[in-house]
Protein backbone atom coordinates (compact mmCIF):
# COMPACT_ATOMS: atom_id res chain seq x y z
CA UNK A 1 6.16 -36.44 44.10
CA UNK A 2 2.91 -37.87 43.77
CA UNK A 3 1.29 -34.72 43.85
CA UNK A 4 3.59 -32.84 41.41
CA UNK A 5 2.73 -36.24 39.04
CA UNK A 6 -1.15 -35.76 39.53
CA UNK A 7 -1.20 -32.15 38.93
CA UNK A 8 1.35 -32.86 35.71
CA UNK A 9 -1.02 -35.10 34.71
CA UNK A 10 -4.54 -32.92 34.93
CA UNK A 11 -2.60 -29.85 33.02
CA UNK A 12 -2.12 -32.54 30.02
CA UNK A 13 -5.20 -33.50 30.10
CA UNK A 14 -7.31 -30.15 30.92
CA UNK A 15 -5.00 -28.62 28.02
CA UNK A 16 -5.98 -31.42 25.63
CA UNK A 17 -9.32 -31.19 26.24
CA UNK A 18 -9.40 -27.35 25.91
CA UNK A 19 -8.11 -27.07 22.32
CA UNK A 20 -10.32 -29.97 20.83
CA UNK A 21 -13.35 -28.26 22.84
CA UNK A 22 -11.61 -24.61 20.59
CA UNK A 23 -11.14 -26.91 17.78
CA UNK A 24 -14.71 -28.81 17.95
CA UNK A 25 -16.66 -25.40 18.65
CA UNK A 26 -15.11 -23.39 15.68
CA UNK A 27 -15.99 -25.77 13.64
CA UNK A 28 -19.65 -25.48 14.56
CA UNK A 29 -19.16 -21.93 14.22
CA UNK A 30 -17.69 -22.26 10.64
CA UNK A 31 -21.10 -24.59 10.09
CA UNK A 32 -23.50 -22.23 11.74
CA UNK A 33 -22.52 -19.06 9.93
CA UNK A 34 -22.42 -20.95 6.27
CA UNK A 35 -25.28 -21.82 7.01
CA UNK A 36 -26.96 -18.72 7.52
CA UNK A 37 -24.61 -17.30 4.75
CA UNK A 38 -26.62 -19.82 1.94
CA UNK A 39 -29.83 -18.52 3.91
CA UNK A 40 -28.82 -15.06 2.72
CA UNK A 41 -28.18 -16.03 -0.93
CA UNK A 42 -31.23 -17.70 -1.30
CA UNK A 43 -33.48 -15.56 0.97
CA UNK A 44 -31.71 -12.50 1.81
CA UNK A 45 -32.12 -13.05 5.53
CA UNK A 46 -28.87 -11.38 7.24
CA UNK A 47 -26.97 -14.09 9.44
CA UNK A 48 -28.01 -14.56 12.39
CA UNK A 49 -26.55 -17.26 15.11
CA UNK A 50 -27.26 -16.26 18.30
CA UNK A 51 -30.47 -18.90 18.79
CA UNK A 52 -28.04 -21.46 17.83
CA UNK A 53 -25.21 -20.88 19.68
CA UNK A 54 -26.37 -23.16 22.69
CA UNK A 55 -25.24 -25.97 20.52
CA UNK A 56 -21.40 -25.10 21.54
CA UNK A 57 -21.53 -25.78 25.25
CA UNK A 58 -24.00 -28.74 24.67
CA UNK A 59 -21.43 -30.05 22.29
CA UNK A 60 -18.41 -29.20 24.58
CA UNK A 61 -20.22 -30.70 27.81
CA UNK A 62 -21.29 -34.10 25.82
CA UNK A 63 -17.91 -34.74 24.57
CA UNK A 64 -16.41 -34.75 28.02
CA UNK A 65 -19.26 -37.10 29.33
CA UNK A 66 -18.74 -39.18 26.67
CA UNK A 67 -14.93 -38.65 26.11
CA UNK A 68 -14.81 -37.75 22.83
CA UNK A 69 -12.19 -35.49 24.44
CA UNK A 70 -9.19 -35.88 24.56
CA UNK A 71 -10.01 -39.23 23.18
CA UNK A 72 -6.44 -40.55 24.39
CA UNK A 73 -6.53 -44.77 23.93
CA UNK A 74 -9.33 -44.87 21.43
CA UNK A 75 -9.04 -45.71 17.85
CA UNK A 76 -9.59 -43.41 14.92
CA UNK A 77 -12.60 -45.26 14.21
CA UNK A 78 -13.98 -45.82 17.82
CA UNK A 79 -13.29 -41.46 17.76
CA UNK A 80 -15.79 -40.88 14.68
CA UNK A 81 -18.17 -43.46 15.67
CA UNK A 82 -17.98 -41.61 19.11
CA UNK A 83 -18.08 -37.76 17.19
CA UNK A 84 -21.14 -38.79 14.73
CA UNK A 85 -23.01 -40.23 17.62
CA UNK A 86 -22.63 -36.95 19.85
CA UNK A 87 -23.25 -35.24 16.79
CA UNK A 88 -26.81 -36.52 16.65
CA UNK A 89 -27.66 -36.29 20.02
CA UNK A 90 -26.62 -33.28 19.95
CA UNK A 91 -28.29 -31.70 16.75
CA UNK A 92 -31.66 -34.29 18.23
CA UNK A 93 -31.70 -32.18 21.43
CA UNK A 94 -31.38 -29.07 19.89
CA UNK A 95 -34.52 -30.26 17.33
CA UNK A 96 -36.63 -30.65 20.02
CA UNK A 97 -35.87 -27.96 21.92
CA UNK A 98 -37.03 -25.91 18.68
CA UNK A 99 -40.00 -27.81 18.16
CA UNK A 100 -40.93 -27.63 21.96
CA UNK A 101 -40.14 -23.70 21.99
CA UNK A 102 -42.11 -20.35 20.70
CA UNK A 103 -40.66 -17.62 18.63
CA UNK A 104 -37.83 -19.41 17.78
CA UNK A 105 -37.77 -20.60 14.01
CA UNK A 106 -33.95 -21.67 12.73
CA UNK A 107 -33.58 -22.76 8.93
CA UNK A 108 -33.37 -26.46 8.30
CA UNK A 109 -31.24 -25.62 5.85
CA UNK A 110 -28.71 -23.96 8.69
CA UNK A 111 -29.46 -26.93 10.83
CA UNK A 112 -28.73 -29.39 8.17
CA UNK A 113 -25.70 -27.79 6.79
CA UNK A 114 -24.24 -26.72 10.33
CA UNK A 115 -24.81 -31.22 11.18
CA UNK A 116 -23.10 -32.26 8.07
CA UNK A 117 -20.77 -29.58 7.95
CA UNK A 118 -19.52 -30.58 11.34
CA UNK A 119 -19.87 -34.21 10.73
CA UNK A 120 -16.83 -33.85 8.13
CA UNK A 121 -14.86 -31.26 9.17
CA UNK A 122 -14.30 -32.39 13.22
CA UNK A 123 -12.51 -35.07 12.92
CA UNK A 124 -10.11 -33.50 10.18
CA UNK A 125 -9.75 -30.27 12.82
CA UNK A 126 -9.05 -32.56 15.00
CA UNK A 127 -5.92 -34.59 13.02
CA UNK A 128 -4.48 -30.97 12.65
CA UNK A 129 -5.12 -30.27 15.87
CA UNK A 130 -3.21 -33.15 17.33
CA UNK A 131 -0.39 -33.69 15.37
CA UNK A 132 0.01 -29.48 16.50
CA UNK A 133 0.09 -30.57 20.28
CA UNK A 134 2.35 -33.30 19.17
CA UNK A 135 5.10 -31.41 17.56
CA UNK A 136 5.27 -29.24 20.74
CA UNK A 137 5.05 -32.37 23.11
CA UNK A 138 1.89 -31.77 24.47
CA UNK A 139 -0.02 -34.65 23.32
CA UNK A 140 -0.80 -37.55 24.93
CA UNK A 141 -0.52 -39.19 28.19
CA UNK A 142 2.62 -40.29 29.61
CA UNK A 143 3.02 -43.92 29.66
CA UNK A 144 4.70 -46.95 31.74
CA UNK A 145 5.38 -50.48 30.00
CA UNK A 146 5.66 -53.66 31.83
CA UNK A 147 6.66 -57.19 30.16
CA UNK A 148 9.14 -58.69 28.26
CA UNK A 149 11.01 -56.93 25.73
CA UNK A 150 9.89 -58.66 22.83
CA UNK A 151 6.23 -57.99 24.64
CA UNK A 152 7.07 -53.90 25.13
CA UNK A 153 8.52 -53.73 21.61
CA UNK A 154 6.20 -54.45 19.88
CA UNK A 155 3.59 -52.30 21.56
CA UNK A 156 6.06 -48.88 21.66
CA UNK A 157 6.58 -50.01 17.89
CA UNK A 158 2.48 -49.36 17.65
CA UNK A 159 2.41 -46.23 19.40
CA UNK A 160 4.72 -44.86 17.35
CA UNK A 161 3.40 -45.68 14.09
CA UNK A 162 0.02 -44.46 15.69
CA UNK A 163 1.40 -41.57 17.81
CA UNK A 164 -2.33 -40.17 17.43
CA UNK A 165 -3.48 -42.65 20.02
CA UNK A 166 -2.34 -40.58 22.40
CA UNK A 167 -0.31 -42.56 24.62
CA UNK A 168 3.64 -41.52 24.43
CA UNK A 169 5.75 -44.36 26.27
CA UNK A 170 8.07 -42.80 29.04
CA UNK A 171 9.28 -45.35 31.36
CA UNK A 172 9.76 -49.58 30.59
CA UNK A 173 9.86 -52.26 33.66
CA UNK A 174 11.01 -55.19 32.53
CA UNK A 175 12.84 -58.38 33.96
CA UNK A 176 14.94 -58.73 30.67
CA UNK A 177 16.67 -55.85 30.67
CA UNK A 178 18.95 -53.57 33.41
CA UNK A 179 17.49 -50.31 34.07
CA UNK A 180 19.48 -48.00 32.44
CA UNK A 181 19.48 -49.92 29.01
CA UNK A 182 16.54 -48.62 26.35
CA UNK A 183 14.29 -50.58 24.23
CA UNK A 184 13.07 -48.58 21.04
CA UNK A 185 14.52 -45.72 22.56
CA UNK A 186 12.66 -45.71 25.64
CA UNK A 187 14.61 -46.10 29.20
CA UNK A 188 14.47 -49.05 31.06
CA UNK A 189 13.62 -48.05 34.74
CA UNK A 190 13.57 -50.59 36.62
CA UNK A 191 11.86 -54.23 36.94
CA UNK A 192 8.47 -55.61 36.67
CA UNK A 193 8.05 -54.85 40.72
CA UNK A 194 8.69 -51.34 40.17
CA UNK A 195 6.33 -48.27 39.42
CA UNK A 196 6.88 -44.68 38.14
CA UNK A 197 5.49 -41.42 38.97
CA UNK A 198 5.87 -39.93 35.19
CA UNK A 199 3.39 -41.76 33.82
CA UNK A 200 -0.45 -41.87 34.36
CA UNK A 201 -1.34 -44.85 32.20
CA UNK A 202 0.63 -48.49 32.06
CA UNK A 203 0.30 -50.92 29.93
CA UNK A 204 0.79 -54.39 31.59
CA UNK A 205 0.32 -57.92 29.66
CA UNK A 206 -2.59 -60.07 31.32
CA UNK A 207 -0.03 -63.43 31.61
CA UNK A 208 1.09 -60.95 34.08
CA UNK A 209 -1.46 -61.25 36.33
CA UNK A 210 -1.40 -64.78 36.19
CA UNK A 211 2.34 -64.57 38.35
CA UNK A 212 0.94 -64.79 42.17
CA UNK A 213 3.59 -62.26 43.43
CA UNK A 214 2.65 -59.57 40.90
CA UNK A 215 -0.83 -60.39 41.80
CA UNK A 216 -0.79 -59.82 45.35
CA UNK A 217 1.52 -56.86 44.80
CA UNK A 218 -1.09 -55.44 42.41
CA UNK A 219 -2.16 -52.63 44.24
CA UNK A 220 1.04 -51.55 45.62
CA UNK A 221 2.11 -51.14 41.88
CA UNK A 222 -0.14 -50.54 39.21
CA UNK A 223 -3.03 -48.76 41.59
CA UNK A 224 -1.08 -45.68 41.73
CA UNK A 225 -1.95 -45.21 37.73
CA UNK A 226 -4.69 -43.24 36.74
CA UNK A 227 -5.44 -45.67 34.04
CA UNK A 228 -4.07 -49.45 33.68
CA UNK A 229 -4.45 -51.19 30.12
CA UNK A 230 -4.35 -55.35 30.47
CA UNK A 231 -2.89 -56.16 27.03
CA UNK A 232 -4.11 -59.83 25.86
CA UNK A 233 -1.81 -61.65 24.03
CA UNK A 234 -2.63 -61.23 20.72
CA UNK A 235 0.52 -61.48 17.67
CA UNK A 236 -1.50 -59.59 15.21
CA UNK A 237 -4.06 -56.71 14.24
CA UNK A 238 -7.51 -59.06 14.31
CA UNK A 239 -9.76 -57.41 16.15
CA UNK A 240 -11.59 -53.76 16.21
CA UNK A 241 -14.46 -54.22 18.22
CA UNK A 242 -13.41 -56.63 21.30
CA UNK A 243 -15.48 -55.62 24.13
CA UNK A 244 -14.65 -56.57 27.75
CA UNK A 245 -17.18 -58.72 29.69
CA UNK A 246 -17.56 -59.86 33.32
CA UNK A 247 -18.60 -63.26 33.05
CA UNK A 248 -19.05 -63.92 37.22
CA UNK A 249 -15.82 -64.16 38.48
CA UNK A 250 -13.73 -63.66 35.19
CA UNK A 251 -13.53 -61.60 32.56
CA UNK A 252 -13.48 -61.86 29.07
CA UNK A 253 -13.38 -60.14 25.25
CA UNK A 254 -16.37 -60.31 23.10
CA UNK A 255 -15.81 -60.01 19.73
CA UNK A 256 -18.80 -59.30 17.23
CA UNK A 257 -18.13 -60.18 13.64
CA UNK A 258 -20.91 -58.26 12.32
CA UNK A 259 -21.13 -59.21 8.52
CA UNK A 260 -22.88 -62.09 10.05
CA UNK A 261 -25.95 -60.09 10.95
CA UNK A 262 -28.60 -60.01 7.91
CA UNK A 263 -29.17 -56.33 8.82
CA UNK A 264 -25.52 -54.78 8.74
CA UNK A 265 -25.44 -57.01 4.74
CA UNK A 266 -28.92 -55.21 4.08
CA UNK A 267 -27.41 -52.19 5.43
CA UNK A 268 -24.10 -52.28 3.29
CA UNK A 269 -25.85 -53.01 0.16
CA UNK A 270 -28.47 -50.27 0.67
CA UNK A 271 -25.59 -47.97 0.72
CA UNK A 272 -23.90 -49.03 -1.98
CA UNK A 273 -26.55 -48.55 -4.40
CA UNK A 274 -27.45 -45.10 -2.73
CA UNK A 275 -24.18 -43.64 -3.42
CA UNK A 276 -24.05 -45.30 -6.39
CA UNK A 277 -27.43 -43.78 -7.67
CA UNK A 278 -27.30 -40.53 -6.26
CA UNK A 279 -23.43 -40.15 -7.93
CA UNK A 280 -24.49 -40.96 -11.35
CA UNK A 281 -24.67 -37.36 -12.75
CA UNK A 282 -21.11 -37.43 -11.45
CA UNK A 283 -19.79 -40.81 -12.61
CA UNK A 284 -21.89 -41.17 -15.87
CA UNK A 285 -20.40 -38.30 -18.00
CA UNK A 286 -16.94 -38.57 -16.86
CA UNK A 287 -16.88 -42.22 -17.77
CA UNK A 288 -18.39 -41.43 -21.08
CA UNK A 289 -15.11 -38.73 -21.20
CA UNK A 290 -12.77 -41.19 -20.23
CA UNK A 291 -13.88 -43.89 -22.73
CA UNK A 292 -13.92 -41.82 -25.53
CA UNK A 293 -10.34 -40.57 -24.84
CA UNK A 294 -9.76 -43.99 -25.22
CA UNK A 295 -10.63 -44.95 -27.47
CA UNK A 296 -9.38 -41.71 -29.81
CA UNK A 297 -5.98 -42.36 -28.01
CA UNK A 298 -5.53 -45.94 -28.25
CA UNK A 299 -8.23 -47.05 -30.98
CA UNK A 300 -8.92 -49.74 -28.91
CA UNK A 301 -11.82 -50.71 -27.11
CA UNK A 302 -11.82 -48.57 -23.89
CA UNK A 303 -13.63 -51.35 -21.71
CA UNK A 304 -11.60 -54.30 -20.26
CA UNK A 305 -13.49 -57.42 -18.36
CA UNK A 306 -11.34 -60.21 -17.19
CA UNK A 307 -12.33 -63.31 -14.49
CA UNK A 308 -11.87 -62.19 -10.92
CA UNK A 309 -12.56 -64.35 -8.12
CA UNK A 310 -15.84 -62.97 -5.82
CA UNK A 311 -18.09 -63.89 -3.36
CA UNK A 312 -18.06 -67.62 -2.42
CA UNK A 313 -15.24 -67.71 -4.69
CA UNK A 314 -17.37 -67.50 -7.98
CA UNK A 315 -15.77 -66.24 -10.89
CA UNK A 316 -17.17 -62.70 -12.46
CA UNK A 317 -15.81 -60.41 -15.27
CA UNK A 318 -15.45 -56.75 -13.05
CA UNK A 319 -15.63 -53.43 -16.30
CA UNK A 320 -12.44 -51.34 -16.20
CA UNK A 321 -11.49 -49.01 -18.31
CA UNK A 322 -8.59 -50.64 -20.50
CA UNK A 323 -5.38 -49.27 -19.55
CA UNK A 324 -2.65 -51.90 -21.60
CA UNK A 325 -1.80 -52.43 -24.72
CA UNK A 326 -3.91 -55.02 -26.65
CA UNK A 327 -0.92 -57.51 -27.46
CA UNK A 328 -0.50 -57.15 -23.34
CA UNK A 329 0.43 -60.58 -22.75
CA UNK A 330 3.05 -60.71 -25.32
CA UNK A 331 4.77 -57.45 -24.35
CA UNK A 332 4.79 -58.92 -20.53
CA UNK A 333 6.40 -62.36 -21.36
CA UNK A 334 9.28 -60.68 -23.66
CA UNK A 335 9.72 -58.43 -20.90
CA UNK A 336 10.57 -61.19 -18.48
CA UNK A 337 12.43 -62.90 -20.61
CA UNK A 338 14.79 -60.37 -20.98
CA UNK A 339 15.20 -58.93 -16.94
CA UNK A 340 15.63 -61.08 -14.10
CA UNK A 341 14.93 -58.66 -11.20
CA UNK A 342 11.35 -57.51 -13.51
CA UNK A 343 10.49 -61.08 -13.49
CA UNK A 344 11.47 -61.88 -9.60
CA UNK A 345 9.29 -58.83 -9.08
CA UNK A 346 6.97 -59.64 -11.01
CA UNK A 347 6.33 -63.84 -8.54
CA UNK A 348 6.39 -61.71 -5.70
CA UNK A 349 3.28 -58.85 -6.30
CA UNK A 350 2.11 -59.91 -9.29
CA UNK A 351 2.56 -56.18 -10.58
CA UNK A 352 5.03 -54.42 -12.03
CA UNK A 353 6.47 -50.85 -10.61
CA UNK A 354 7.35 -49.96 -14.54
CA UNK A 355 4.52 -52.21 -16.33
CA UNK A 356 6.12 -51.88 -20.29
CA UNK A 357 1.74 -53.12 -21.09
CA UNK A 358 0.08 -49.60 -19.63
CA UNK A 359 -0.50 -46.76 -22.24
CA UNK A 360 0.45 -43.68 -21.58
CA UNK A 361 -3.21 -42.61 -20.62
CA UNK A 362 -3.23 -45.71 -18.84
CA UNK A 363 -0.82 -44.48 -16.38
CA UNK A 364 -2.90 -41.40 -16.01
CA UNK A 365 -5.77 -43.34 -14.98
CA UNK A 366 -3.65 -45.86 -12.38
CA UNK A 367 -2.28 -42.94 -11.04
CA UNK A 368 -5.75 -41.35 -10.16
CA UNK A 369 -7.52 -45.13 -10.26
CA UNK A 370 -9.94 -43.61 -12.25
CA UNK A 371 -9.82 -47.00 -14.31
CA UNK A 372 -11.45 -48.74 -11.69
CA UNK A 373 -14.92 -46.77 -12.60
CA UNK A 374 -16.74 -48.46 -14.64
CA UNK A 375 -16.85 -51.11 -11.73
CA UNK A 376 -20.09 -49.15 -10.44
CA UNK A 377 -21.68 -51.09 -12.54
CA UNK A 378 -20.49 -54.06 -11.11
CA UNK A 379 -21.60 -52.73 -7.55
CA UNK A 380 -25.63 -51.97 -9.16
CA UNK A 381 -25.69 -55.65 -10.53
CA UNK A 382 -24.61 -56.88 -6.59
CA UNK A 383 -21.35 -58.32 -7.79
CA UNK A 384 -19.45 -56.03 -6.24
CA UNK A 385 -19.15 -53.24 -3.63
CA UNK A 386 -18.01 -49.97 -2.87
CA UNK A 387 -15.72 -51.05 -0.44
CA UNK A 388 -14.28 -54.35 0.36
CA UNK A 389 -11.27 -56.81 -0.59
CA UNK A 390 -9.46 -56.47 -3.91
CA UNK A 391 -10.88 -58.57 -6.79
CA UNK A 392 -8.13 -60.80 -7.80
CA UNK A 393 -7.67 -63.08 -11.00
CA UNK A 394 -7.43 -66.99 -10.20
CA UNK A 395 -3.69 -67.00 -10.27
CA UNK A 396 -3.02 -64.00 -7.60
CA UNK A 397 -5.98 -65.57 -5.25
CA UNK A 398 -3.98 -68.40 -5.40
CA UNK A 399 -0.91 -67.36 -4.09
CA UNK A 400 -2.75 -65.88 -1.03
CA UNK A 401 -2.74 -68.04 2.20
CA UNK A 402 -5.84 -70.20 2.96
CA UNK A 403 -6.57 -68.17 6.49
CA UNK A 404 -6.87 -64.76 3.92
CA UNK A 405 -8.80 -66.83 1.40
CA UNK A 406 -11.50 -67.79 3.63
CA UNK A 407 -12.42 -64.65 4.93
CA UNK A 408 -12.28 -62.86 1.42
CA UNK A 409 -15.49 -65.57 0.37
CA UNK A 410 -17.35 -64.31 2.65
CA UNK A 411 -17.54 -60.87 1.08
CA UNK A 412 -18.31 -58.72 -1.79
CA UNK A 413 -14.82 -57.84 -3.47
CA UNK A 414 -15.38 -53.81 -3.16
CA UNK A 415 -14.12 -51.23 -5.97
CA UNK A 416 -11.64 -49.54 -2.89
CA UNK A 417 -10.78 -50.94 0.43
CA UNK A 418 -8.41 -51.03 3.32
CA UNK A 419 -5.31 -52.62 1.48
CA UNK A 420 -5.94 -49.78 -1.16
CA UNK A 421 -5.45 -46.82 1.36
CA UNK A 422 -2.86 -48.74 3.20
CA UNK A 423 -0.15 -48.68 0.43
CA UNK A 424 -1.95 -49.80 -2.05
CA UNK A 425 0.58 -51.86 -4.79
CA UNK A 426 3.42 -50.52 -2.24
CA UNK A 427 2.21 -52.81 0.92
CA UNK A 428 2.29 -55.80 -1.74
CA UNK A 429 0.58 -59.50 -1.22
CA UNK A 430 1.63 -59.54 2.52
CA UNK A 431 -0.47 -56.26 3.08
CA UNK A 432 -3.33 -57.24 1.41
CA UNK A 433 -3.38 -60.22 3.27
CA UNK A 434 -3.51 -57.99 6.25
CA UNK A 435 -5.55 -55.38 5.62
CA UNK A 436 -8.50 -57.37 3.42
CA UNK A 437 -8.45 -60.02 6.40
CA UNK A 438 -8.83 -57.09 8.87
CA UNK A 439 -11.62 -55.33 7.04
CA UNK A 440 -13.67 -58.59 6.94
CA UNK A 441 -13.18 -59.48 10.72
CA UNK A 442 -13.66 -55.96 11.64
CA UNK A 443 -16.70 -54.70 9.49
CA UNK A 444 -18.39 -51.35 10.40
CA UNK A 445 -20.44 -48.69 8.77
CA UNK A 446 -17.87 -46.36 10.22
CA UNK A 447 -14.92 -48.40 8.83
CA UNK A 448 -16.46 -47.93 5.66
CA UNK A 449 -16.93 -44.48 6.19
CA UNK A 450 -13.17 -43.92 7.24
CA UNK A 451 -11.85 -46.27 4.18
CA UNK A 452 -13.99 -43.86 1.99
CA UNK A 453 -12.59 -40.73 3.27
CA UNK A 454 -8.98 -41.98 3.51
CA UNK A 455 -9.54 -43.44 -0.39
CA UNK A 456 -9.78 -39.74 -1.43
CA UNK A 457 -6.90 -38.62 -0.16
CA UNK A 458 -4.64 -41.75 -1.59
CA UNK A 459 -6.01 -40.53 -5.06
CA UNK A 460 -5.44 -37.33 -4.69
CA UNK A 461 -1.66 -38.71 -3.31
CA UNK A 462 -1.66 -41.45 -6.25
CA UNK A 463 0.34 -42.84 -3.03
CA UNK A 464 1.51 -46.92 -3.97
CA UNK A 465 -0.43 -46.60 -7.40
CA UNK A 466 0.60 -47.85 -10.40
């Protein structure tokens, strides 16, 4: 049994490893040959990639060394930090192997194009990719549960609103429940004493370990898994980057909050006004486009400023492009008045689904949160940034809880940010008091990256806008 479990086990994992290496390596391919193919334009030099095709098997043998595949456990942002990382040493390799060699002269334009090219397009390959393997039930490894069922719960409840992870729960050994009963749909097998052979990872709460009898029947259980998680008990999404760390005889999580250090703030703000610079022939005349349809539309003044709280809680006036009516408090009080469930809905989220105040090319610009542009300006004059918490006026900041308050002062608010491409207005106050406490604990250039990403394709969705 053991055997037929172990070699179950290395087909699922050779297989997933095989099509993100196919994935990963065509998508080098794509980035080699356009690459060559703008060489041709420009130069007329026919495409060539045979000097760079060594960058494939480098690629495919430093992802498995540094198990970017198959990537099962690890985080969507833990993955692309992972990817971009390989990506360099990679491509740095491959730089000075050109520079070290003779009669071998590739393009930096191929090079550059073939390093960004891949940079964006591997981990999107690699979404399709997996949610292919998972509709055919070849994704992931199979995995065992142990704890209480409240404890198990809530963890299957995770993995399968994040069945990307990679780890499908098979088998649950809990004490609470009679085996033969299920718990989210998966079986009960049997109780905490017990083991499986379906399943090559398990998941097992540290209190666990704390019982003397599971601890000196730790080896006769849990060593038979290829992989053994120790889950800390933890209610609540707080912490990214939590690091184990043998401190002598113990062990224990280090967690870096890394807006603390000057050079990740110097780092954020020197990106912001990068892409903010470099974007201006982009942003300038379509702002000038949007304001003058405006202000033809609406004969109204197409800028809007009102007090938002900020950094250190200090009140600033963010631009937006106006999207209400001018009498906007007056329409929003008779409206109240006059609808109960509009004015319950209204105390809770402090928006309105159906706001009677937006224009019509108001809506437009929720829908696309194109209104939100003229906040760049905001971002040059270091009130604001790209990406952080939502601004909110006085009386929404309010209604927040002090432990989201806190962390929100210690921050830039950001033009988009991780409530916004969580829901947006759908997730409500509760999710941004999530997701904007999250982001701030959790800061990474790589977050940012991901929020930035994921922001296009919630305006593109107009998903929980309005």
């Amino acid at each position: 049994m053991m055997k037929k479990k172990k070699e179950t086990f290395l087909i699922r994992f050779a297989l997933n490893c095989f099509v993100l290496c196919i994935s990963d390596s065509l998508v080098l391919l794509a980035g080699l040959f356009l690459g060559n193919w703008m060489i041709y334009l420009i130069h007329g030099v026919p495409v060539s990639v045979h000097y760079a095709l060594a960058v494939v098997p480098a690629w495919c043998i430093g992802a498995v060394i540094a198990r970017v595949v198959p990537a099962w456990g690890i985080g969507p942002v833990e993955e692309f930090r992972r990817i971009q990382l390989l990506l360099l040493a990679v491509f740095g390799l491959a730089g000075i192997a050109v520079f070290l060699s003779r009669g071998m002269f590739p393009s930096r334009i191929v090079y550059f194009v073939t390093w960004f090219f891949a940079a964006g397009c591997i981990p999107l390959a690699r979404i399709v990719v997996k949610k292919m393997l998972l509709k055919v039930g070849q994704w992931g490894s199979p995995t065992a549960l142990y704890g209480s069922v409240d404890q198990v719960a809530r963890v299957i409840e995770d993995f399968q609103a994040n069945p990307l992870l990679g780890y499908v729960p098979c088998s649950i050994f809990t004490d609470d429940s009679s085996a033969g009963d299920s718990v989210c749909g998966v079986p009960v097998a049997g109780p905490l004493t017990e083991r499986t052979d379906k399943a090559s990872v398990a998941i097992v709460p540290v209190a666990l370990a704390e019982n003397l009898s599971l601890s000196e029947s730790f080896d006769r259980i849990f060593s038979r898994y290829q992989r053994v998680v120790l889950l800390p008990d933890l209610k609540a999404d707080i912490f990214l980057w939590a690091l184990p760390r043998t401190l002598g005889s113990v062990i224990g999580l280090e967690i870096t909050s890394n807006l603390l250090n000057p050079f990740a703030r110097i780092l954020k703000r020197g990106v912001d006004l990068s892409l903010v610079l470099i974007s201006a022939p982009l942003w300038i005349p379509l702002a000038g486009l949007i304001a003058v349809c405006i202000l033809f539309t609406d004969r109204q003044n197409p800028f809007f400023l009102q007090h938002r709280i900020g950094k250190a809680g200090q009140s600033f006036r963010p631009v937006k492009f106006r999207t209400m009516v001018g009498n906007a408090e007056e329409v929003l009080e008779k409206a109240l008045r006059g609808d109960d469930s509009l004015r319950a809905e209204w105390e809770q989220n402090c928006k309105l689904r159906k706001d009677p105040r937006v224009t019509r090319i108001g809506k437009i610009l929720r829908r696309t949160s194109l209104d939100e542009l003229p906040q760049v300006l905001n971002v040059l004059t270091g009130k604001m940034s790209i990406i952080g918490p939502r601004p909110l006026p006085g009386y929404h900041h309010e209604q927040l809880a002090e432990v989201a308050r806190a962390p929100r002062s210690r921050v830039r608010p950001g033009i988009t940010g991780l409530w916004q491409v969580s829901g947006r207005s759908d997730s409500g106050t509760a999710g941004m008091e999530k997701w904007d406490t999250y982001y701030v604990r959790n800061w990474s250039i790589w977050l940012d990256i991901i929020i930035l990403a994921r922001t296009f394709s919630a305006v593109i969705c107009g998903k929980g806008a309005y």
